[in-house]
Protein backbone atom coordinates (compact mmCIF):
# COMPACT_ATOMS: atom_id res chain seq x y z
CA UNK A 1 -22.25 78.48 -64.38
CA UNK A 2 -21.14 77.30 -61.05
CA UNK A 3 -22.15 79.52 -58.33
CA UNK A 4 -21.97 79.84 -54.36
CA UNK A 5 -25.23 78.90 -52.69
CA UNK A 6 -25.66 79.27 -49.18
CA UNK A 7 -23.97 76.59 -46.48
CA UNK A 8 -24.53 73.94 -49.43
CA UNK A 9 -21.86 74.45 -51.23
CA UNK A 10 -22.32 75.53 -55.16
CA UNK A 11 -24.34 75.13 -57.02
CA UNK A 12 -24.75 75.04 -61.32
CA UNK A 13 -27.19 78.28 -62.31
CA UNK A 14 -27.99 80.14 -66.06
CA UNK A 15 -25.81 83.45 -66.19
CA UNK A 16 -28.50 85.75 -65.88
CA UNK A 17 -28.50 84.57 -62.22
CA UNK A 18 -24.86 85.21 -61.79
CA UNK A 19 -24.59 88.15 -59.08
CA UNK A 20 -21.29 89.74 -57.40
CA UNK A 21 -22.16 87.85 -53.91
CA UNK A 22 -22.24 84.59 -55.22
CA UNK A 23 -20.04 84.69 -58.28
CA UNK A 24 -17.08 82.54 -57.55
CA UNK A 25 -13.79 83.43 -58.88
CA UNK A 26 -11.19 80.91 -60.28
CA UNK A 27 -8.19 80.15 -59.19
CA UNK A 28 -5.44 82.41 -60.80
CA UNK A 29 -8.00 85.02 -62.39
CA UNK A 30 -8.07 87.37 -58.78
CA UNK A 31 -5.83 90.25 -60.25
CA UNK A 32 -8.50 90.00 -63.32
CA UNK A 33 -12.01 92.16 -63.10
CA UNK A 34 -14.48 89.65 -63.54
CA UNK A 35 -17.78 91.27 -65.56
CA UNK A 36 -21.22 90.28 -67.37
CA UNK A 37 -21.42 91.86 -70.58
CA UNK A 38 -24.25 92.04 -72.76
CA UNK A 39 -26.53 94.13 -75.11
CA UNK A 40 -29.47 93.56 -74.39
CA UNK A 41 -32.00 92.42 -77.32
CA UNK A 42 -35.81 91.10 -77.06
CA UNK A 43 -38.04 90.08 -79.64
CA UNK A 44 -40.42 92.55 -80.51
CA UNK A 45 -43.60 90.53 -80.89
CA UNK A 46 -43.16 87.57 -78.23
CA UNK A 47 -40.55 89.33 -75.73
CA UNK A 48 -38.45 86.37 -75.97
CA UNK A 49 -34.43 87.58 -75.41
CA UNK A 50 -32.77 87.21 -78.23
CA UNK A 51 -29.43 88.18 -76.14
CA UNK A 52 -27.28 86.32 -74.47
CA UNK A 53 -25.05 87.60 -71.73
CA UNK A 54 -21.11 86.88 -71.59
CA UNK A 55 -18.64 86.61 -68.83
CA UNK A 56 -15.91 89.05 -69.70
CA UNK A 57 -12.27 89.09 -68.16
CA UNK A 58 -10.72 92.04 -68.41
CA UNK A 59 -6.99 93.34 -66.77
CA UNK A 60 -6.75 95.78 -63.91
CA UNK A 61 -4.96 98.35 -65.22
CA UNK A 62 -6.80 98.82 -68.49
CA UNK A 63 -10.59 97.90 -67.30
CA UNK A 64 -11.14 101.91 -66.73
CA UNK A 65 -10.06 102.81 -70.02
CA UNK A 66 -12.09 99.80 -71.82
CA UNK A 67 -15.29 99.69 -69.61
CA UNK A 68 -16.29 103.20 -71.29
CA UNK A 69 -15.50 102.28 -74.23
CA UNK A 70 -17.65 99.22 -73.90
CA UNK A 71 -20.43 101.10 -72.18
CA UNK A 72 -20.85 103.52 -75.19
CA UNK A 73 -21.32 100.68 -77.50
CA UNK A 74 -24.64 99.98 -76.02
CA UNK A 75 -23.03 96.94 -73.68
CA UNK A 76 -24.94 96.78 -69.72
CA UNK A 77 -22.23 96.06 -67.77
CA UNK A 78 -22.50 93.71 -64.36
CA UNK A 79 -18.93 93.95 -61.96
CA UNK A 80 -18.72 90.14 -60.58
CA UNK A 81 -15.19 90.70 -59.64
CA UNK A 82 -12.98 94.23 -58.31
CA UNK A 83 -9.66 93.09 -57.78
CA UNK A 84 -8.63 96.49 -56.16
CA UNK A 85 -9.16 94.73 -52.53
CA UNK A 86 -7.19 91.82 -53.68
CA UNK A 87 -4.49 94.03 -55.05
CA UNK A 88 -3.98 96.11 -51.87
CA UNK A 89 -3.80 92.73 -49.45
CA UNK A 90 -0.85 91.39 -52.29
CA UNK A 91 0.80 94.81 -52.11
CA UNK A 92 0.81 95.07 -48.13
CA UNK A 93 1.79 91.18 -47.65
CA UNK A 94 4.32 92.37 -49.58
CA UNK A 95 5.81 94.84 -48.59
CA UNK A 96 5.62 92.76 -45.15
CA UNK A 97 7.72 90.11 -46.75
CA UNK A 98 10.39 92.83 -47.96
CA UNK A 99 10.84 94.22 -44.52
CA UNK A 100 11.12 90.66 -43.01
CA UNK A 101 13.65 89.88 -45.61
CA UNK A 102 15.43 93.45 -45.10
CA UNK A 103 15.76 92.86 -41.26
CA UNK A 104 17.03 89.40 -41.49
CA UNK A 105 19.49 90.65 -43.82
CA UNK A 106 20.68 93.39 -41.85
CA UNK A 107 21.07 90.64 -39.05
CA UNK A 108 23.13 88.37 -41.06
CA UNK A 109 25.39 91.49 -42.34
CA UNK A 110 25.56 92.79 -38.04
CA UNK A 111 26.68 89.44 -37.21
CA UNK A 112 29.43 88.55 -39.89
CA UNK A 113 30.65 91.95 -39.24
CA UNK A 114 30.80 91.56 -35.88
CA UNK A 115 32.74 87.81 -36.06
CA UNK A 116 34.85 89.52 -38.36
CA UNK A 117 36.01 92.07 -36.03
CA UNK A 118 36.49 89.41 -33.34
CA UNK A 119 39.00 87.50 -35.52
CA UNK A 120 40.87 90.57 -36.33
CA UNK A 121 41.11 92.07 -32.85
CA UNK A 122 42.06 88.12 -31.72
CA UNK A 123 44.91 88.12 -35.01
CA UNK A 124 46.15 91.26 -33.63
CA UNK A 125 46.29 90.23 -29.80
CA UNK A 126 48.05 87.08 -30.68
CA UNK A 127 50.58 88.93 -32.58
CA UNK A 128 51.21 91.10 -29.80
CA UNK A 129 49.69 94.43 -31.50
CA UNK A 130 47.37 95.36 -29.50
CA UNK A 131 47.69 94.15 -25.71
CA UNK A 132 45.48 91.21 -24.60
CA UNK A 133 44.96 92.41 -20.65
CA UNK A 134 44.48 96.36 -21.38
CA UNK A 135 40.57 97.02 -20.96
CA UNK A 136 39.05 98.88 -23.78
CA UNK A 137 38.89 102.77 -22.41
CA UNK A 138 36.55 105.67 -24.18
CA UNK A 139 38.06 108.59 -25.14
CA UNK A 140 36.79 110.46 -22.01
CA UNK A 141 38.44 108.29 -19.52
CA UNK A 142 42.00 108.69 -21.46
CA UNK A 143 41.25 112.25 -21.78
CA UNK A 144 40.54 112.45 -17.92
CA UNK A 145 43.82 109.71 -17.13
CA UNK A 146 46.13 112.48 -19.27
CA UNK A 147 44.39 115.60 -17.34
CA UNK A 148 44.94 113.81 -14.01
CA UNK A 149 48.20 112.56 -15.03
CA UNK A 150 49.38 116.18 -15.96
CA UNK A 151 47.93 117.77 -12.64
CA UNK A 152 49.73 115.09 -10.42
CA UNK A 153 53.06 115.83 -12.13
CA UNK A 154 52.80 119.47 -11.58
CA UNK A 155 51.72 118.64 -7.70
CA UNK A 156 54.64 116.80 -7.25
CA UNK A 157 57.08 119.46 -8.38
C-alpha cells in the first residue's frame, strides 16, 4: 500500500505499517472513514500470523453504529481516516458560498428595483403626472410649509 514518507514523496509499504500520519487518502473517499480491520490470529506452535489485516471504508453517518458492532465481533480496529474535520471545512465553505450567493442576489434584486423605479418616476414625469422641477420634500418639511403657511395667513388678517 502506498504510503507518505517523509520529504520523499510515497512510498509502497505491507499494511501492517499503515498508520493514521502517513496513510494517504484517495481522491473522492474524504467524506468516507478510512479503517484497518482485522482479527487477529497467530499460529500456536511457530507464532506465524495467520491474519491478515483489511482496509475498510465505511460512511460517516453510520461508522458509530457499525464500529461497535464490528468491535464485538472480536475485529481490532485502526482509524486511518476521521472525516469529521473534513466535513466541518465543506459545511463552513459552504455556508460561505450561500451567503456570497445571497448578497449578490440581494444586489441584483436592489438594483433592478431601483432602475425600475427610475423608469416609472421618468414615464410619469414625461406624461406630466408628477412635475419634473418640484424637489422631492419629506413629510416634515410639507408638514412645517402647511404650519407656516397657516400662521402667515392668520398674520396677515
Amino acid at each position: 500500500m502506498r504510503v507518505k514518507f517523509g520529504d520523499m514523496g510515497t512510498k509502497d509499504v505491507p499494511i501492517t505499517e499503515v498508520t493514521p500520519e502517513n496513510y494517504i487518502v484517495p481522491a473522492g473517499e474524504e467524506m468516507q472513514y478510512h479503517v484497518i480491520q482485522e482479527i487477529k490470529r497467530f499460529d500456536a506452535s511457530s507464532g506465524k500470523r495467520l491474519s491478515r489485516p483489511r482496509v475498510q471504508k465505511y460512511g460517516y453517518k453510520e461508522f458509530n453504529t457499525l464500529i461497535r458492532n464490528i468491535k464485538s465481533l472480536g475485529y481490532d480496529i485502526t482509524v486511518l481516516h476521521d472525516p469529521t474535520e473534513y466535513i466541518k471545512q465543506r459545511d463552513e465553505e459552504i455556508a460561505a458560498t450561500k451567503e456570497r450567493v445571497a448578497q449578490t442576489r440581494k444586489q441584483r434584486t436592489d438594483a433592478m428595483y431601483e432602475e425600475v423605479r427610475k423608469r416609472v418616476l421618468d414615464d410619469l414625469r414625461a406624461e406630466g403626472i408628477i412635475p419634473s422641477g418640484e424637489a422631492k420634500k419629506s413629510r416634515k418639511t410639507k408638514k412645517a410649509d402647511a404650519g407656516d403657511n397657516t400662521t402667515a395667513d392668520a398674520e396677515s388678517e
